[in-house]
Protein backbone atom coordinates (compact mmCIF):
# COMPACT_ATOMS: atom_id res chain seq x y z
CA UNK A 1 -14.60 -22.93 -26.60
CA UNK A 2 -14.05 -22.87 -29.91
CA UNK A 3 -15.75 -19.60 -32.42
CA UNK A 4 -14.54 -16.38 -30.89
CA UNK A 5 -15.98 -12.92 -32.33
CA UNK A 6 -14.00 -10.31 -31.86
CA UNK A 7 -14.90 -6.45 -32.25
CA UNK A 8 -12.65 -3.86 -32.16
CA UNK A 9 -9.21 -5.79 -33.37
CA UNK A 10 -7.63 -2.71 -34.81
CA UNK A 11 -8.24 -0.58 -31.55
CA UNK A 12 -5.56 -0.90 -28.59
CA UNK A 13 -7.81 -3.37 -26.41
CA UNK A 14 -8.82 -5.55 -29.07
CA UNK A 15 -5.27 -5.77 -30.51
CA UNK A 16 -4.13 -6.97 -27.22
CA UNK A 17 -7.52 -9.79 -26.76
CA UNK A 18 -6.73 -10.83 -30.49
CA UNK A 19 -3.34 -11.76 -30.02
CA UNK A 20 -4.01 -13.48 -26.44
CA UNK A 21 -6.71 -15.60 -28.80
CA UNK A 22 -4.17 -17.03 -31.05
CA UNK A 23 -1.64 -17.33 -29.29
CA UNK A 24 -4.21 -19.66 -26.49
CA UNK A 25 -4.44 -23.29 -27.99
CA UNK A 26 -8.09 -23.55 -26.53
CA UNK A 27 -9.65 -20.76 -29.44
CA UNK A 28 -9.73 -22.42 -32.37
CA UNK A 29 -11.46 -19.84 -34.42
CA UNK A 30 -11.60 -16.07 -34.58
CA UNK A 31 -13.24 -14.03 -36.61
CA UNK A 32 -12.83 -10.28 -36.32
CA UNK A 33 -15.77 -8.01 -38.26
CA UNK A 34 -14.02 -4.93 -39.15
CA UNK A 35 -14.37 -1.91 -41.66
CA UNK A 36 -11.08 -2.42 -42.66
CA UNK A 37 -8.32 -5.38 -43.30
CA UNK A 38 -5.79 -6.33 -40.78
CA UNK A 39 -2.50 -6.52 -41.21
CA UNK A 40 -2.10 -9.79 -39.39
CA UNK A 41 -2.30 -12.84 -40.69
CA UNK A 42 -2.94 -16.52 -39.00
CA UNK A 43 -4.53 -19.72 -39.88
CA UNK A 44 -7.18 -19.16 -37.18
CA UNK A 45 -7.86 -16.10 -38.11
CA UNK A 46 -11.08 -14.96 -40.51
CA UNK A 47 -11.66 -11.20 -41.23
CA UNK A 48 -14.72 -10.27 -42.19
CA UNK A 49 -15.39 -7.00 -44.21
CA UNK A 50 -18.40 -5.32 -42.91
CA UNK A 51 -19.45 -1.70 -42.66
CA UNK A 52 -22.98 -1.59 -41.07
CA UNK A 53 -22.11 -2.44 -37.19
CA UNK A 54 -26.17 -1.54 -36.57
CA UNK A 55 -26.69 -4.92 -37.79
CA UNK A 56 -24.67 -7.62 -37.46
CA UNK A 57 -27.07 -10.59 -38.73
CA UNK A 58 -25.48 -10.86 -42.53
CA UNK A 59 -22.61 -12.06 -40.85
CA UNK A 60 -24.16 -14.50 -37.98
CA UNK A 61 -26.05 -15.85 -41.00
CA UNK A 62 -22.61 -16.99 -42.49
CA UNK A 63 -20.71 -17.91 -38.80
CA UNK A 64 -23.18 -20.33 -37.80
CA UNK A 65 -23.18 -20.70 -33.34
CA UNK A 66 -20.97 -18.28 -31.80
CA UNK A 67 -19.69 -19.48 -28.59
CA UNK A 68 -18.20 -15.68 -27.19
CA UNK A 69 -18.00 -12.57 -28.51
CA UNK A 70 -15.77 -9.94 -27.32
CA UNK A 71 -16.86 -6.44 -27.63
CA UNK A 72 -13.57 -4.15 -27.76
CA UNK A 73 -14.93 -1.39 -29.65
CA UNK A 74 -14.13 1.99 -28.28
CA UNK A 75 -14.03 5.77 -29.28
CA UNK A 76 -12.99 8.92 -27.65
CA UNK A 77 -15.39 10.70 -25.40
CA UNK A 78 -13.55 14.55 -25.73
CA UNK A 79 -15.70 16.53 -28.16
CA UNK A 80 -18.23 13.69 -28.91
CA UNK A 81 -22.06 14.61 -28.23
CA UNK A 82 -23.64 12.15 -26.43
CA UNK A 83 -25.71 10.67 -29.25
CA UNK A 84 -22.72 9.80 -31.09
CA UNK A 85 -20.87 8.46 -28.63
CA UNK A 86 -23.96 6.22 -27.15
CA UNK A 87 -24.04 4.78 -31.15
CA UNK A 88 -20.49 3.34 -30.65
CA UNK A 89 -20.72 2.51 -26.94
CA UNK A 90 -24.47 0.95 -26.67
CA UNK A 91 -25.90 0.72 -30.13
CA UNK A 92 -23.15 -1.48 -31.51
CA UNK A 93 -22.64 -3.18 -28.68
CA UNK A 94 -26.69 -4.17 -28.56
CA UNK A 95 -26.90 -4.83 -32.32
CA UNK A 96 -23.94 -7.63 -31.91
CA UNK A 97 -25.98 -9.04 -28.56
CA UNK A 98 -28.93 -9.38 -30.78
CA UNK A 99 -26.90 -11.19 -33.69
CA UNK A 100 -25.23 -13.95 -32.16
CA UNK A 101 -27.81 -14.17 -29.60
CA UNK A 102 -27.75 -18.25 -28.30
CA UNK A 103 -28.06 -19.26 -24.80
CA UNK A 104 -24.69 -20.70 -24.50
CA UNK A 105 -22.99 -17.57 -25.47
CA UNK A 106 -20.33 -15.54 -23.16
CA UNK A 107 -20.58 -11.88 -24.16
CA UNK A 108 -17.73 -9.82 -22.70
CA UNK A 109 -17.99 -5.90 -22.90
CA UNK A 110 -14.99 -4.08 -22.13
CA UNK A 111 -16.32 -0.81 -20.00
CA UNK A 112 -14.12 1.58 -17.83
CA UNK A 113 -13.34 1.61 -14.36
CA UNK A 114 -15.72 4.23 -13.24
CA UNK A 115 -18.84 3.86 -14.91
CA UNK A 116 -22.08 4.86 -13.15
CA UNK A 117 -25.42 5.52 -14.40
CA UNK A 118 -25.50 8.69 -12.05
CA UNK A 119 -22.10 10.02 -12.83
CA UNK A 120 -21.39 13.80 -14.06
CA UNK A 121 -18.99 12.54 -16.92
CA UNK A 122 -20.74 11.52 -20.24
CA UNK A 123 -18.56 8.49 -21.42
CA UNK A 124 -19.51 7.04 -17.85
CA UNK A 125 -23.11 7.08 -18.02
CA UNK A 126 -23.39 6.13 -21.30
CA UNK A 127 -20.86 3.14 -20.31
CA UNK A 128 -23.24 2.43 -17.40
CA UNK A 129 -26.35 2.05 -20.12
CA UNK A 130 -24.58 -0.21 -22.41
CA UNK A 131 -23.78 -2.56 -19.27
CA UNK A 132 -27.33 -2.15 -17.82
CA UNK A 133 -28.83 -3.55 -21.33
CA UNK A 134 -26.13 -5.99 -21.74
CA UNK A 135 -26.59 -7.84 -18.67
CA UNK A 136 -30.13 -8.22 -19.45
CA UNK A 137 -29.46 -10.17 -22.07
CA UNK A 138 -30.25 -14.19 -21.05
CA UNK A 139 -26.81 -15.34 -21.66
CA UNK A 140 -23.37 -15.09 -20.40
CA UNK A 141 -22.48 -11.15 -20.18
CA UNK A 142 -19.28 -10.32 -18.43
CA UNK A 143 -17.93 -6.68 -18.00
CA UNK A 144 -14.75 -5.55 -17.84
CA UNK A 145 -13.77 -2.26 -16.04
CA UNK A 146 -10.39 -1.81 -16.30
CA UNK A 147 -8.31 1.60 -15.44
CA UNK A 148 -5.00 2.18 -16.84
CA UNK A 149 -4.27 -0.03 -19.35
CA UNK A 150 -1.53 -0.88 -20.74
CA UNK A 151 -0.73 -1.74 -24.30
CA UNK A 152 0.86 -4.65 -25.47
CA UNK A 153 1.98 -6.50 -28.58
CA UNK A 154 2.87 -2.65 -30.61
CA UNK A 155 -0.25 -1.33 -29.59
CA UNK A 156 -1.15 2.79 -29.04
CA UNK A 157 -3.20 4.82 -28.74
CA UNK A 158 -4.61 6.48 -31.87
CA UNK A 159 -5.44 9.82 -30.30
CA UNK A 160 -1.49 11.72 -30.25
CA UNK A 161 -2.28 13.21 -26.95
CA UNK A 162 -3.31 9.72 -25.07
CA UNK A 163 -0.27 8.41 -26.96
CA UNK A 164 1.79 10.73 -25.53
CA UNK A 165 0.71 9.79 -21.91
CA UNK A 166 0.89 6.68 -22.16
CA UNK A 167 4.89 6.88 -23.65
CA UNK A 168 5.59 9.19 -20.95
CA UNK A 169 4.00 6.53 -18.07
CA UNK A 170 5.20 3.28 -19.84
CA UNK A 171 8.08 2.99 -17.68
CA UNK A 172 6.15 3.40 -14.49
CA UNK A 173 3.75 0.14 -15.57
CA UNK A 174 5.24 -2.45 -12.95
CA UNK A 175 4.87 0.42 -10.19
CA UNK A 176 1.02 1.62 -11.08
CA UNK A 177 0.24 -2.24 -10.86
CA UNK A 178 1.97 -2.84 -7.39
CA UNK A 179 0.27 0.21 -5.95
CA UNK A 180 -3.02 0.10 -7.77
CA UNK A 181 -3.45 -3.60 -8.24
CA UNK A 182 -7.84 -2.52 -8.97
CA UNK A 183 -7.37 0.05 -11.51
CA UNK A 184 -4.19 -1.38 -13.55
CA UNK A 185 -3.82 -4.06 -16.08
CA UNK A 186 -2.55 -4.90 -19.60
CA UNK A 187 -4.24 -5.76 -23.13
CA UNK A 188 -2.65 -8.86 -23.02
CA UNK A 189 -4.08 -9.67 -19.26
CA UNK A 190 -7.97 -8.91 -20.68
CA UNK A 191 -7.40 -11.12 -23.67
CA UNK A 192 -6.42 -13.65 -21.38
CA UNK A 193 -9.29 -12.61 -18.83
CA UNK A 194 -11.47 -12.89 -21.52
CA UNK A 195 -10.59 -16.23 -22.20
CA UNK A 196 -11.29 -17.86 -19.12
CA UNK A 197 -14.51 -15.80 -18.53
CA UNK A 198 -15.53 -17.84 -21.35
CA UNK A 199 -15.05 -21.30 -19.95
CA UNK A 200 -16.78 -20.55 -16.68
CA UNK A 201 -20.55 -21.11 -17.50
CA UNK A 202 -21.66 -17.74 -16.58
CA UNK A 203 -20.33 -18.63 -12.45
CA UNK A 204 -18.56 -15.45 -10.72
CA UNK A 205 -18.99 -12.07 -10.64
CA UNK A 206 -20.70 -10.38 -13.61
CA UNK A 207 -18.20 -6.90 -13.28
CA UNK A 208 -14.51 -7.64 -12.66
CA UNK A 209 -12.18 -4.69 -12.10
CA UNK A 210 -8.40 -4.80 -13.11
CA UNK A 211 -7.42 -6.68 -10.41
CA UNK A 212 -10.52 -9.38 -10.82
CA UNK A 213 -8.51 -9.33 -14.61
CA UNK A 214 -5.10 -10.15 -13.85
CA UNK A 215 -6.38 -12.93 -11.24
CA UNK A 216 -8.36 -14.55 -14.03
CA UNK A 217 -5.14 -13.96 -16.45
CA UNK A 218 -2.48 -15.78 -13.59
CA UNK A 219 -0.76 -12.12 -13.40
């Protein structure tokens, strides 16, 4: 594997998957599309400025054959309608499947551990619809449900409340991952997850929980 896209660097996932890219001598390229700069710099790193994530094809036109692309884009659900959310969490998600669309390609969608197409919360049917479409798709899609999460490399939460939690709880990370092993990884572990996803062809499970993750990561 060599040209990684990665969406949703400056969020706490995809700050976690970029680092496990360049830090893993196998990715030789990775381009992030982002509103914004980064504040990171490396020599296998590109940044590419781009504000309409409805359409993605101005930049496949300049990237040439993507190999994997690794959608880490998420939002809040608390006080989102539906239709806004959906934009973020299926919209972007499809217009990026239909840009770098090539047979060969491992698409890896990062969900949440309890999505469902017939569940009462929004955020997890909505999850559920992006997966559904994604998986249609006639190349590699892998997606990642993951519970508690937690962050890596400086990472937080932007939301202060979720930041909060997740200060409190940092402390208890080694314990939540002995006793819930399915529901309880690390930013670092799904960059690394990601990774190997993307060497396997499309073989294994399509929808790996947080312990499927950490196997695939060797933690």
């Amino acid at each position: 594997m060599t040209n990684v896209v990665l969406l949703g660097a400056t969020g706490l996932v995809g700050h976690g998957v970029l680092h496990s890219c360049l830090n893993d001598s196998s990715v030789t390229r990775v381009t992030v599309i982002s509103r914004r700069p980064l504040e990171i710099t490396h020599p296998k790193l590109e940044v590419v400025l781009h504000d309409d994530f409805t359409d993605f094809r101005p930049v496949a036109a300049r990237l040439g054959q993507v190999d994997a692309c690794f959608y880490c884009i998420g939002v809040p659900s608390a006080g989102v309608e539906e239709a806004e959310y959906a934009k973020v969490t299926v919209d972007y998600a499809v217009a990026a499947a239909d840009a770098f669309l090539n047979p060969g390609l491992t698409y890896v969608y990062v969900s949440g551990a309890s999505a469902s197409p017939g569940s009462r919360l929004m955020w997890a049917r909505v999850k559920a619809r992006a997966e559904e479409a994604l998986l249609a798709y006639p190349f590699h899609t892998y997606v990642f449900r993951p519970g508690y999460i937690k962050p890596m490399y400086g990472a937080h939460p932007r939301v202060k409340a979720v930041r909060a939690v997740y200060a409190a709880t940092a402390w208890l990370y080694p314990l939540l991952k002995k006793m819930f092993p399915e529901t309880t990884t690390s930013t670092g572990a799904i960059g690394k997850a990601m990774i190997a996803v993307s060497r396997m062809d499309g073989a294994g499970p399509r929808t790996l929980t947080s312990g499927a993750i950490n196997r695939l990561a060797g933690e």
